[in-house]
N, C-alpha and C. Protein backbone atom coordinates (compact mmCIF):
# COMPACT_ATOMS: atom_id res chain seq x y z
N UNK A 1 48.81 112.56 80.30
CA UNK A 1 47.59 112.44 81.09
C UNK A 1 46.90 113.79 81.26
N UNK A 2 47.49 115.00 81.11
CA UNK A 2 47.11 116.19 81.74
C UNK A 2 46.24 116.34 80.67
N UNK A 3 46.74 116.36 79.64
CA UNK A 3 46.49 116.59 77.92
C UNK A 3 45.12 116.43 77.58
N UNK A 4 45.02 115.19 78.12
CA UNK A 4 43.81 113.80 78.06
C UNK A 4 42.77 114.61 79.03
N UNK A 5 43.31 115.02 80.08
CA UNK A 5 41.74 115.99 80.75
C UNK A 5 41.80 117.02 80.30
N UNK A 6 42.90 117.57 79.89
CA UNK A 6 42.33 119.59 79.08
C UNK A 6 41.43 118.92 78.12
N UNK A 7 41.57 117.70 77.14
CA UNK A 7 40.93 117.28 75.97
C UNK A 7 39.45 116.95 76.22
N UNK A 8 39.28 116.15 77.54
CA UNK A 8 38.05 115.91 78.07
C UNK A 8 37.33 117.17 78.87
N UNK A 9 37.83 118.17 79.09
CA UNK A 9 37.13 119.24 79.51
C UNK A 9 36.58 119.98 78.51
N UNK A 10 37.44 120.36 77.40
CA UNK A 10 37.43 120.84 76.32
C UNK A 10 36.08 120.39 75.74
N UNK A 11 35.88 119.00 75.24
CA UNK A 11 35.33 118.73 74.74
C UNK A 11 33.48 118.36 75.26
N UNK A 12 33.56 118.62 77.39
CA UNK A 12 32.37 118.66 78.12
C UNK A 12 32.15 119.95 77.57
N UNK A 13 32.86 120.89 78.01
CA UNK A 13 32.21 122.53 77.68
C UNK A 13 31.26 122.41 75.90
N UNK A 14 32.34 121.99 75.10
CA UNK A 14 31.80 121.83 73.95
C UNK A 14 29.98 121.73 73.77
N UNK A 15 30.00 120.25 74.24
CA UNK A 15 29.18 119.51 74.39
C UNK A 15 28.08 120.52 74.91
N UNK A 16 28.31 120.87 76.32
CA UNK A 16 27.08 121.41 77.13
C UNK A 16 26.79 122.65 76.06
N UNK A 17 27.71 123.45 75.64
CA UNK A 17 27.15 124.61 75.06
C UNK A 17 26.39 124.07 73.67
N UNK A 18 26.83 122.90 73.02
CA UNK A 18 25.66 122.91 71.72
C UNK A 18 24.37 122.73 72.11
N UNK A 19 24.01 121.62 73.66
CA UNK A 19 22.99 121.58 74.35
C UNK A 19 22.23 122.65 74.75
N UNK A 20 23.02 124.06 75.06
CA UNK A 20 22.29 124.72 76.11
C UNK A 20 22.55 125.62 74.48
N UNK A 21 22.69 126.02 73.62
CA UNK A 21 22.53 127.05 72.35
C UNK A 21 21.54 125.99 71.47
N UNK A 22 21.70 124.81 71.68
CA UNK A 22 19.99 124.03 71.03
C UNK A 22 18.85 124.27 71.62
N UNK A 23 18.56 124.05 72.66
CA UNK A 23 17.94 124.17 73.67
C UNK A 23 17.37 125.49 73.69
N UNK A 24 17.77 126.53 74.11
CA UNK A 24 17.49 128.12 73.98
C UNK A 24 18.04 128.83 73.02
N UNK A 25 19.12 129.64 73.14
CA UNK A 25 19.58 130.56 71.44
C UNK A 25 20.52 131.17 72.04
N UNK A 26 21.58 131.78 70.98
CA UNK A 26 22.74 132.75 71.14
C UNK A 26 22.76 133.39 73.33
N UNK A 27 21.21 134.66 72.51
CA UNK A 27 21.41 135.49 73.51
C UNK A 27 20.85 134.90 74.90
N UNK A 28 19.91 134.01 74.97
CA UNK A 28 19.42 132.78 76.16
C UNK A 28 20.16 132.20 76.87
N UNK A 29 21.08 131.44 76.31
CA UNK A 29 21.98 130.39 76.76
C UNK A 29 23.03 131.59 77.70
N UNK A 30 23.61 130.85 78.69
CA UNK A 30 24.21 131.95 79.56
C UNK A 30 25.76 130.99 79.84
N UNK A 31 27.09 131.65 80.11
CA UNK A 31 28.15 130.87 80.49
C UNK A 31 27.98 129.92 81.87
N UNK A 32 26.68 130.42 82.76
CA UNK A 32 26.96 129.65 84.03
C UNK A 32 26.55 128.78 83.83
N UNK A 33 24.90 128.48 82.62
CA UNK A 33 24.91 127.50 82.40
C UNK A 33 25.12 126.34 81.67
N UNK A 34 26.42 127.12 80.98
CA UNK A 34 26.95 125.73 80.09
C UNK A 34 28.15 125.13 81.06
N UNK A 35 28.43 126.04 82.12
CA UNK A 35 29.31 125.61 83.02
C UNK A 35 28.87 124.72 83.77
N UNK A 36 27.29 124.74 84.31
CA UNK A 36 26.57 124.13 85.13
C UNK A 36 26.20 122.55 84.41
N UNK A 37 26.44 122.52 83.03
CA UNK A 37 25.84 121.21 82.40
C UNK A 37 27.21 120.79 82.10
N UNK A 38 28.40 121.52 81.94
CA UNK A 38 30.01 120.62 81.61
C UNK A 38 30.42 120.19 83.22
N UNK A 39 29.46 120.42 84.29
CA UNK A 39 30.21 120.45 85.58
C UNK A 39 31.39 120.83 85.68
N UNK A 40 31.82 122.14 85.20
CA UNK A 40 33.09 123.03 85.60
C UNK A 40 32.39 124.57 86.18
N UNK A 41 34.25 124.68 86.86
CA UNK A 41 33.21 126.29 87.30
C UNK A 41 33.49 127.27 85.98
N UNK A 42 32.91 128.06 85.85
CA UNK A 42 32.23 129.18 85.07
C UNK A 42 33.89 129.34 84.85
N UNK A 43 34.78 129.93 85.55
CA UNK A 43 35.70 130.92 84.83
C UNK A 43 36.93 129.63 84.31
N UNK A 44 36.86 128.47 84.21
CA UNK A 44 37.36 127.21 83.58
C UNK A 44 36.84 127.37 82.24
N UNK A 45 35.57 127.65 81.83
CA UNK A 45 35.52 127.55 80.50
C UNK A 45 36.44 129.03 79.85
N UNK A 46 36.42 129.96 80.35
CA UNK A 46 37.30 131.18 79.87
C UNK A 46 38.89 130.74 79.45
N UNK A 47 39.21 129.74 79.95
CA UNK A 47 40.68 128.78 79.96
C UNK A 47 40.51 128.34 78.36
N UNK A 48 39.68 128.23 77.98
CA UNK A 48 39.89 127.78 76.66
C UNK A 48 38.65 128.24 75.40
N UNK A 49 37.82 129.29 76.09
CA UNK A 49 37.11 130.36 75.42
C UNK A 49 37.06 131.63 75.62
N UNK A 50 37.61 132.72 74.63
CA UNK A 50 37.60 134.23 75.40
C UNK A 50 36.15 134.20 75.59
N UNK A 51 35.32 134.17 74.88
CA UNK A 51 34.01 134.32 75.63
C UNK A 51 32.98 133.58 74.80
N UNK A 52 31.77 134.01 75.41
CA UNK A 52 30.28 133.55 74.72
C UNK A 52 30.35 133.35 73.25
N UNK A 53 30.97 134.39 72.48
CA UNK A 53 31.07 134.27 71.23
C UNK A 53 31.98 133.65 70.95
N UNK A 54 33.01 133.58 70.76
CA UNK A 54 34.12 132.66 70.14
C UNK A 54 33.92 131.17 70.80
N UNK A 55 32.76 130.82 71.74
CA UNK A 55 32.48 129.20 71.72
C UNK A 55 31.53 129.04 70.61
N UNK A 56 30.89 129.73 70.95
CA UNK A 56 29.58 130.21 69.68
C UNK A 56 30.10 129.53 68.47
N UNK A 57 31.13 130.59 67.94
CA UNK A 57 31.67 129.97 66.36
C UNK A 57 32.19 128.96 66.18
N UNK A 58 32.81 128.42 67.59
CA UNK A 58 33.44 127.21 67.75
C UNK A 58 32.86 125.81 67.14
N UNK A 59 31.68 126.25 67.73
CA UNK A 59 30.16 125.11 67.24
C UNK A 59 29.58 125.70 66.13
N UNK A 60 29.68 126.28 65.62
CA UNK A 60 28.84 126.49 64.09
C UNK A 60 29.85 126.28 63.19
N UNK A 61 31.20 126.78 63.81
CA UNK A 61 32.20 126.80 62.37
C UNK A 61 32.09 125.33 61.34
N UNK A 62 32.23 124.13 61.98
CA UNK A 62 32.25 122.93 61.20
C UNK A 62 30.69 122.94 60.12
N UNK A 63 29.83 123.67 59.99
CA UNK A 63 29.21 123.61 59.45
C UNK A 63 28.55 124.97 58.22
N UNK A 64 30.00 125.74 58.91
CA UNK A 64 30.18 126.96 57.92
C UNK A 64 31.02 126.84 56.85
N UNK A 65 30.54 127.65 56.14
CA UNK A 65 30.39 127.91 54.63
C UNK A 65 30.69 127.07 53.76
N UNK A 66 30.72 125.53 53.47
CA UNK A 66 31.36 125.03 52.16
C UNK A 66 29.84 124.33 51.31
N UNK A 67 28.81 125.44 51.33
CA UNK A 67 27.90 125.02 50.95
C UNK A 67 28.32 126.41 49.35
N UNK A 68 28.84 127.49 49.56
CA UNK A 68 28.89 128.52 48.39
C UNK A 68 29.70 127.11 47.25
N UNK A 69 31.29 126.53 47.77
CA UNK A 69 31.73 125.70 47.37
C UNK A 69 30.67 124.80 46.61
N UNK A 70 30.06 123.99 47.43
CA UNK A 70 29.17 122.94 47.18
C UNK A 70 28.65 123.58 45.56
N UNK A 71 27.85 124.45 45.53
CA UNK A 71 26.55 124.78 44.87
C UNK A 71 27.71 125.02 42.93
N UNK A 72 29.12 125.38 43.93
CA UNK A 72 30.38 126.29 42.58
C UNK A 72 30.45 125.23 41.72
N UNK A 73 30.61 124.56 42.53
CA UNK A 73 31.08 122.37 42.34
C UNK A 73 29.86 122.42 41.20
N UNK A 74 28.43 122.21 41.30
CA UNK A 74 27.63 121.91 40.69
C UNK A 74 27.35 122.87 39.44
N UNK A 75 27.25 124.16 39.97
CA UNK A 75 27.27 124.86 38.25
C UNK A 75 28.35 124.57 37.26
N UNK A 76 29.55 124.85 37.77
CA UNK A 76 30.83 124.31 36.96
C UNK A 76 30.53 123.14 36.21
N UNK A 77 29.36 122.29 36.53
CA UNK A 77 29.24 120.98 35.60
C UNK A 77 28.32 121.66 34.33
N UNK A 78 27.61 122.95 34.39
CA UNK A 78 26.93 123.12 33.38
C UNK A 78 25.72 122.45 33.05
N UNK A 79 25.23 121.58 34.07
CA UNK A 79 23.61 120.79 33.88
C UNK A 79 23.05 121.43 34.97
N UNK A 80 21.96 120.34 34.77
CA UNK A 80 21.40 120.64 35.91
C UNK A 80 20.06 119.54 36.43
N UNK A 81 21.13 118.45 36.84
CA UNK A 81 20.30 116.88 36.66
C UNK A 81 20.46 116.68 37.90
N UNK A 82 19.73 115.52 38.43
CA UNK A 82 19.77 114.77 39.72
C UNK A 82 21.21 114.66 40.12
N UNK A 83 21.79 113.82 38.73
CA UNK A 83 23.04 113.13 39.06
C UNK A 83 24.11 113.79 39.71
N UNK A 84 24.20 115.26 39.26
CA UNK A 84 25.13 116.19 40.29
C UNK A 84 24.32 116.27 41.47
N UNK A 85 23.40 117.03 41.98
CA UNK A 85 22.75 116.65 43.22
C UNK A 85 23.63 114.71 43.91
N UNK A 86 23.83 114.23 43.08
CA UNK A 86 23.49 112.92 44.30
C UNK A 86 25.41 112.95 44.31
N UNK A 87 25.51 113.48 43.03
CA UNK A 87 27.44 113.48 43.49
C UNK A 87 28.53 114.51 44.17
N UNK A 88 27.76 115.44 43.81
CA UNK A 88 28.24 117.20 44.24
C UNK A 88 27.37 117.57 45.63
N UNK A 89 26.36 117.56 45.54
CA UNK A 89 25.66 118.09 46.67
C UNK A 89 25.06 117.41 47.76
N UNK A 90 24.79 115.42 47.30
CA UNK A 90 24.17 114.88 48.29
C UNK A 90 25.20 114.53 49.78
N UNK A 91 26.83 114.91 49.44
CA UNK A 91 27.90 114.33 50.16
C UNK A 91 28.08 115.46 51.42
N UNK A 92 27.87 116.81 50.75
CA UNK A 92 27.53 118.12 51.49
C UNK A 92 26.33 117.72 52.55
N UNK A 93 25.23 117.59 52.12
CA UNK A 93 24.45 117.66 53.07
C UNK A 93 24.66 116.24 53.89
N UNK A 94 25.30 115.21 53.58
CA UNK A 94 25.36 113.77 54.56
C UNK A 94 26.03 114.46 55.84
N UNK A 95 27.16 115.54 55.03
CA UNK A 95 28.39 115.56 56.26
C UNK A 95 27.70 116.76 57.29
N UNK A 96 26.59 117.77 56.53
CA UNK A 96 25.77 118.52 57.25
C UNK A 96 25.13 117.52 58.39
N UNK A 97 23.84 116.96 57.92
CA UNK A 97 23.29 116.20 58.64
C UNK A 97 23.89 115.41 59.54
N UNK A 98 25.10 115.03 60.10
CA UNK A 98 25.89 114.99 61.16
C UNK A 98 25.88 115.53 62.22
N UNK A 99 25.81 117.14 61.72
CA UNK A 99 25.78 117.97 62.45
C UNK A 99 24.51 118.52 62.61
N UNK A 100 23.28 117.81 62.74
CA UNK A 100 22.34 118.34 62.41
C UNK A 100 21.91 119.92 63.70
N UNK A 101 22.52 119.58 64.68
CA UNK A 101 22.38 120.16 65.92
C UNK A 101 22.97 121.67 65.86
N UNK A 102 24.29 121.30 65.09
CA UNK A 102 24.82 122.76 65.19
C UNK A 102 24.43 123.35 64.25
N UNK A 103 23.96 123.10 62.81
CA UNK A 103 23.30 123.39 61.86
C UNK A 103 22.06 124.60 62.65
N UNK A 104 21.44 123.21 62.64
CA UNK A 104 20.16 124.25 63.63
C UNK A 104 19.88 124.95 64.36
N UNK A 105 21.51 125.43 65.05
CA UNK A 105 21.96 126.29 65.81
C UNK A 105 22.51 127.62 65.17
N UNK A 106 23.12 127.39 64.51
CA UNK A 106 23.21 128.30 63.14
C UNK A 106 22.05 129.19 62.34
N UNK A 107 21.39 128.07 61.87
CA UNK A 107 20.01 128.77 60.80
C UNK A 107 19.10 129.53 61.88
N UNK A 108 18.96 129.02 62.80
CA UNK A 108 17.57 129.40 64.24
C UNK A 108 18.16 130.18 65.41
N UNK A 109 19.31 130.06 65.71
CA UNK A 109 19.47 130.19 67.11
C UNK A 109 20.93 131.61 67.28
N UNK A 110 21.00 132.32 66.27
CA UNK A 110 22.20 132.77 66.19
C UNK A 110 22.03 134.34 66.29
N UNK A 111 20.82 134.75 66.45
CA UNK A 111 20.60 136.05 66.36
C UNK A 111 21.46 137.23 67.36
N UNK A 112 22.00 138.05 67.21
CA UNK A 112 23.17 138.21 68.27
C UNK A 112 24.78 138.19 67.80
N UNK A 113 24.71 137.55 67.24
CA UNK A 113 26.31 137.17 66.57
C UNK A 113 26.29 137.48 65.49
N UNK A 114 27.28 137.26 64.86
CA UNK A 114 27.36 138.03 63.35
C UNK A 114 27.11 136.39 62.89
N UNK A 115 26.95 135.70 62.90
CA UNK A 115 25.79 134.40 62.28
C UNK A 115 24.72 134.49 62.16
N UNK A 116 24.27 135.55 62.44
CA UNK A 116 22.63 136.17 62.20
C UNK A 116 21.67 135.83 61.34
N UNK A 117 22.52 136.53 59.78
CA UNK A 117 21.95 136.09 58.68
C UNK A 117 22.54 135.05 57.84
N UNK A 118 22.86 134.33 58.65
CA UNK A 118 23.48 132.49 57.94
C UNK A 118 22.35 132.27 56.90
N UNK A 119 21.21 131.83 57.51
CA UNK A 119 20.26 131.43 56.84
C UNK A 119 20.24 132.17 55.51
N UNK A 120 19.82 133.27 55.57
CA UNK A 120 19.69 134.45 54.23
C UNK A 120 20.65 134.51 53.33
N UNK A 121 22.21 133.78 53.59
CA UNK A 121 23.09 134.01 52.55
C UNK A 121 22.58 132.34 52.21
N UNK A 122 22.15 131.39 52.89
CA UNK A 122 22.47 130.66 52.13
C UNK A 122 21.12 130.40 50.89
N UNK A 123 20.06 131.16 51.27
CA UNK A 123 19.21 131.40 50.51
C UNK A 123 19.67 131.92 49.05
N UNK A 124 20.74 133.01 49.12
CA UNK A 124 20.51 133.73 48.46
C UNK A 124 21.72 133.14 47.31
N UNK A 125 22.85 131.86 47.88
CA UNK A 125 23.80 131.47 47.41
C UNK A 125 22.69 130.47 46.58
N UNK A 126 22.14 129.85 46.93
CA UNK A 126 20.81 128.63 46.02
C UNK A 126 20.23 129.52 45.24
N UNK A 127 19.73 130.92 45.33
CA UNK A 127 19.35 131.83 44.41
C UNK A 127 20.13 131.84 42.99
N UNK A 128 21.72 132.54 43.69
CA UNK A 128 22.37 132.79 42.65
C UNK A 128 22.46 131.40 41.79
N UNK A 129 23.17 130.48 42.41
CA UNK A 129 22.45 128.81 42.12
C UNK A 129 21.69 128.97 40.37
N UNK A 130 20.62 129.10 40.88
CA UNK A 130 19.25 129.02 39.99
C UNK A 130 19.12 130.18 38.87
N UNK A 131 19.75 130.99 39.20
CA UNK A 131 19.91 131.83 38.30
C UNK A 131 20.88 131.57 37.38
N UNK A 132 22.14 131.03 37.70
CA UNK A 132 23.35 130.41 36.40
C UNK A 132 22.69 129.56 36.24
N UNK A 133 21.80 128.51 36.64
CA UNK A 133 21.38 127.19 35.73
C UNK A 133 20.32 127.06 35.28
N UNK A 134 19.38 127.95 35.88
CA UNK A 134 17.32 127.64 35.30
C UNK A 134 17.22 128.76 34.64
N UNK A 135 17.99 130.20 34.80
CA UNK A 135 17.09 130.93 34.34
C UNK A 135 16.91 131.31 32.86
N UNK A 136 18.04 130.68 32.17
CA UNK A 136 17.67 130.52 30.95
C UNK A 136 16.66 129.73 30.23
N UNK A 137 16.66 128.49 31.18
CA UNK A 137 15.54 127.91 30.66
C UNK A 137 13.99 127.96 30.93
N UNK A 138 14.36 128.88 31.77
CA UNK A 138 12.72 129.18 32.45
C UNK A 138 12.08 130.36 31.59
N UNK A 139 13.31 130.71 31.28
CA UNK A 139 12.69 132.13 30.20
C UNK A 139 12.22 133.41 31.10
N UNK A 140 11.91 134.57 30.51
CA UNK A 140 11.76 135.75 30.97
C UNK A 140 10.21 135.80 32.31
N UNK A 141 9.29 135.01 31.57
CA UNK A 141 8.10 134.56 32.33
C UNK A 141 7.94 134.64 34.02
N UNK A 142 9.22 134.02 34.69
CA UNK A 142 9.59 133.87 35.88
C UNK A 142 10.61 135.04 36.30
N UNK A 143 10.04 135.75 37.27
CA UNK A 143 11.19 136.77 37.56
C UNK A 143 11.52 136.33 38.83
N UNK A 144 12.53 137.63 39.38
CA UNK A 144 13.54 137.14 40.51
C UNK A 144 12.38 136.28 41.64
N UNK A 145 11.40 137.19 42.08
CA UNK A 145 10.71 136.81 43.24
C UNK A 145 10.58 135.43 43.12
N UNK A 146 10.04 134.61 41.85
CA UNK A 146 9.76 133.12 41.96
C UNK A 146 11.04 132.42 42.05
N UNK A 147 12.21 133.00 41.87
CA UNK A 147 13.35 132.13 41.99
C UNK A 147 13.81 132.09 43.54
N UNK A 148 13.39 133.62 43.86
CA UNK A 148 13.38 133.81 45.40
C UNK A 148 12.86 132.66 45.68
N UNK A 149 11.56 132.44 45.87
CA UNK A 149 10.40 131.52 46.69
C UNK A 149 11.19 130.16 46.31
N UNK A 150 11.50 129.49 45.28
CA UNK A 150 11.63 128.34 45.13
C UNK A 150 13.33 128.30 46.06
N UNK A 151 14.66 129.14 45.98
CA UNK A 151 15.15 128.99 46.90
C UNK A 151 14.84 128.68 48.48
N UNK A 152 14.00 129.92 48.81
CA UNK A 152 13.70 129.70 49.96
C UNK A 152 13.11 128.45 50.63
N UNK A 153 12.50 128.28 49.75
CA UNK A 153 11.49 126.70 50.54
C UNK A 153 11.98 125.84 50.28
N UNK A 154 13.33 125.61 48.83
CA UNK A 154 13.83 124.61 49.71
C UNK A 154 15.17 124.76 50.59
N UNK A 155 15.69 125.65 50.87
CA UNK A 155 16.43 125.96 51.97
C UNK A 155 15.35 125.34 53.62
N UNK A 156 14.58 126.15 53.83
CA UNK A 156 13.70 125.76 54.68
C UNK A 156 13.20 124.27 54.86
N UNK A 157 13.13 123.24 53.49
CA UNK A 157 12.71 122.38 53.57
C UNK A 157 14.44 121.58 54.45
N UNK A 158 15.74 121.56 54.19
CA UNK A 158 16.96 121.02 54.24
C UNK A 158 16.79 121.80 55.45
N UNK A 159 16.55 122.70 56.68
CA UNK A 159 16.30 123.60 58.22
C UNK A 159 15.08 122.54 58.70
N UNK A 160 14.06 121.90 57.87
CA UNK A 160 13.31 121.01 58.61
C UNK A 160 13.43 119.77 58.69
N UNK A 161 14.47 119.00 58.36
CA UNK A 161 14.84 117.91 58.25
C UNK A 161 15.77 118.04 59.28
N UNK A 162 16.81 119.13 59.37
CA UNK A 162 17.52 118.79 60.58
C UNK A 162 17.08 119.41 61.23
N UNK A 163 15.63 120.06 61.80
CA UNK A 163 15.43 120.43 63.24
C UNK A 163 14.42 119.02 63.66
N UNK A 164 13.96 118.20 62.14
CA UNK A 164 13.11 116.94 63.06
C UNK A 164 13.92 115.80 62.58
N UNK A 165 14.92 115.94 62.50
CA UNK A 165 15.93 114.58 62.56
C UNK A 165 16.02 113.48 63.43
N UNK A 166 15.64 112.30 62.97
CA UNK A 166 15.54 111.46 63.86
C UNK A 166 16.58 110.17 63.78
N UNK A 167 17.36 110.39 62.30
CA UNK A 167 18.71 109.81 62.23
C UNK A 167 18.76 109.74 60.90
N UNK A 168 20.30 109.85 60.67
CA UNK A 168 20.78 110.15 59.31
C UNK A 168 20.64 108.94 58.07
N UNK A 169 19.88 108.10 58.01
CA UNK A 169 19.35 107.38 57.23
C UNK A 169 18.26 108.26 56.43
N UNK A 170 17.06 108.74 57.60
CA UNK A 170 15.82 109.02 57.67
C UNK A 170 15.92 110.65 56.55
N UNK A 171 17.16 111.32 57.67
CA UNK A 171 17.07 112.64 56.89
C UNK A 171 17.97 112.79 55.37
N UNK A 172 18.43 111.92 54.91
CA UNK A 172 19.08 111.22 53.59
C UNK A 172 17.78 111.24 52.96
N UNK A 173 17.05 110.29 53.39
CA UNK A 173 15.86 109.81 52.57
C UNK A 173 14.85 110.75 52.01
N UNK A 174 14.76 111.98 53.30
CA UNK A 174 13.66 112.90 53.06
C UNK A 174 14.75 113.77 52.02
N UNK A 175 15.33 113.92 52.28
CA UNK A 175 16.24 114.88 51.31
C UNK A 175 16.04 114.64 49.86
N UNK A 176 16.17 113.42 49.59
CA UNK A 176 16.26 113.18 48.32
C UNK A 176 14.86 113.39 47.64
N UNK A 177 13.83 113.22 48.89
CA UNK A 177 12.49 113.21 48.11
C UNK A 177 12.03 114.87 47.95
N UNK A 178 12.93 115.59 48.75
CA UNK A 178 11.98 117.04 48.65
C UNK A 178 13.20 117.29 46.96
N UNK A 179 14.51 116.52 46.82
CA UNK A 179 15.23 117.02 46.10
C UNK A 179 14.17 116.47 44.65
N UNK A 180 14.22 115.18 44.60
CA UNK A 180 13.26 114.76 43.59
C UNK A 180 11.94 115.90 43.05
N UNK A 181 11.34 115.96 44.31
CA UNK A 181 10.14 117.31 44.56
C UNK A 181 10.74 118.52 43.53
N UNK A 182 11.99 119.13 43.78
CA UNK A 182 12.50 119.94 43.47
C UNK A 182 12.65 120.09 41.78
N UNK A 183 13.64 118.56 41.31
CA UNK A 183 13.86 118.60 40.40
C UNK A 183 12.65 117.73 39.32
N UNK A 184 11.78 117.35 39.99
CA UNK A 184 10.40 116.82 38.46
C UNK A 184 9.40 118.18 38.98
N UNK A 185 9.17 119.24 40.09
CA UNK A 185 9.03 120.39 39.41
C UNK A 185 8.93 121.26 38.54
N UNK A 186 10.55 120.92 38.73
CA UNK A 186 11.18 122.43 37.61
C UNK A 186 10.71 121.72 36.10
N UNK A 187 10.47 120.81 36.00
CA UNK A 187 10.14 120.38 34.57
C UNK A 187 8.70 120.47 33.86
N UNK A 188 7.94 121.11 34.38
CA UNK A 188 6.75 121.25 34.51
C UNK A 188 6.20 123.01 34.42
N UNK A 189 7.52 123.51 34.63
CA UNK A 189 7.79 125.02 34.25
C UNK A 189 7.58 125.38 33.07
C-alpha cells in the first residue's frame, strides 16, 4: 500500500511538472509551483527529485534521442522511398506523438538545461540524413544551405504538429502529408 502512494505521488509531481514546463519553460516554471499543482509540499518533491533539473530530464528523457537511431534504420536501407518513411520512421514519430507534450517541452521550452539545443541536433541529424541519401542525386547544384533549409522546415513542420495536436489520428495524418510534401518535392529537383 505504501508503494502504491510513493507511486501515486511520484507520478502527481510528474504530471504537474509537464503541465507547469508546458505551460511556461525550463527557467519559468518554479518547484513551488509544480508542488502547488501535485498538491504536495515543495520539499516532498526533493524525496524523489534532486532538483529542477533532474525532473526536467525525467520528462524529456522518453522522448530523447532514438530519432539519430530512427534516421541510421533508414539510410542502412540505401533508398530513399516513402515505404521506409511509413516502416522505419512513421513508428518513431506515432510513439513521439504520444508524447506530444514533452516533445514540445523539449524542442521550445528547454533553454537553461543542457536540452537547449535538442532542436538543432535534431536538425542537423535529418541534415546528415539527406546528405547520405539525396546528395548524390541532387548533384553539385544544391549546396549545404538548401539541404540546411529543407531539414529545417521539416523538422519545424513534425514541432508544429505536436504543439497543435489535437489527437494522434489527426497528427498521423498531417505527418504523412507534409511527409508526402517532402518526398514528391524532392522529385522535382
Amino acid at each position: 500500500m505504501a508503494q502504491v502512494l510513493k507511486d501515486e505521488i511520484r507520478e502527481r509531481i510528474f504530471n504537474a511538472a509537464i503541465d507547469a514546463f508546458y505551460e511556461k519553460d525550463y527557467k519559468s516554471a518554479s518547484m513551488q509551483e509544480i508542488a502547488k499543482r501535485a498538491k504536495v509540499p515543495v520539499g516532498l518533491i526533493y524525496s524523489y527529485y534532486k532538483n529542477k533539473e533532474e525532473l526536467f530530464e525525467k520528462i524529456v528523457q522518453p522522448v530523447l534521442w532514438q530519432y539519430p537511431e530512427t534516421l541510421k534504420k533508414a539510410s542502412d536501407t540505401h533508398t530513399f522511398e516513402f515505404n521506409v518513411y511509413t516502416n522505419i520512421e512513421k513508428p518513431f514519430y506515432s510513439e513521439l506523438f504520444k508524447r506530444h507534450r514533452q516533445f514540445v517541452i523539449l524542442m521550445d521550452k528547454s533553454e537553461g538545461t543542457k536540452f537547449s539545443n535538442a532542436k538543432e541536433n535534431m536538425i542537423n541529424h535529418l541534415e546528415a540524413h539527406i546528405h547520405v541519401n539525396w546528395k548524390e542525386k541532387l548533384g553539385p547544384e544544391y549546396d549545404d544551405l538548401f539541404i540546411h533549409i529543407i531539414a529545417k522546415s521539416h523538422i519545424e513542420g513534425i514541432i508544429e504538429i505536436a504543439r497543435n495536436y489535437k489527437d494522434h489520428e489527426w497528427a498521423m495524418k498531417v505527418l504523412d502529408l507534409l511527409t508526402l510534401y517532402a518526398f514528391n518535392g524532392r522529385k522535382y529537383l
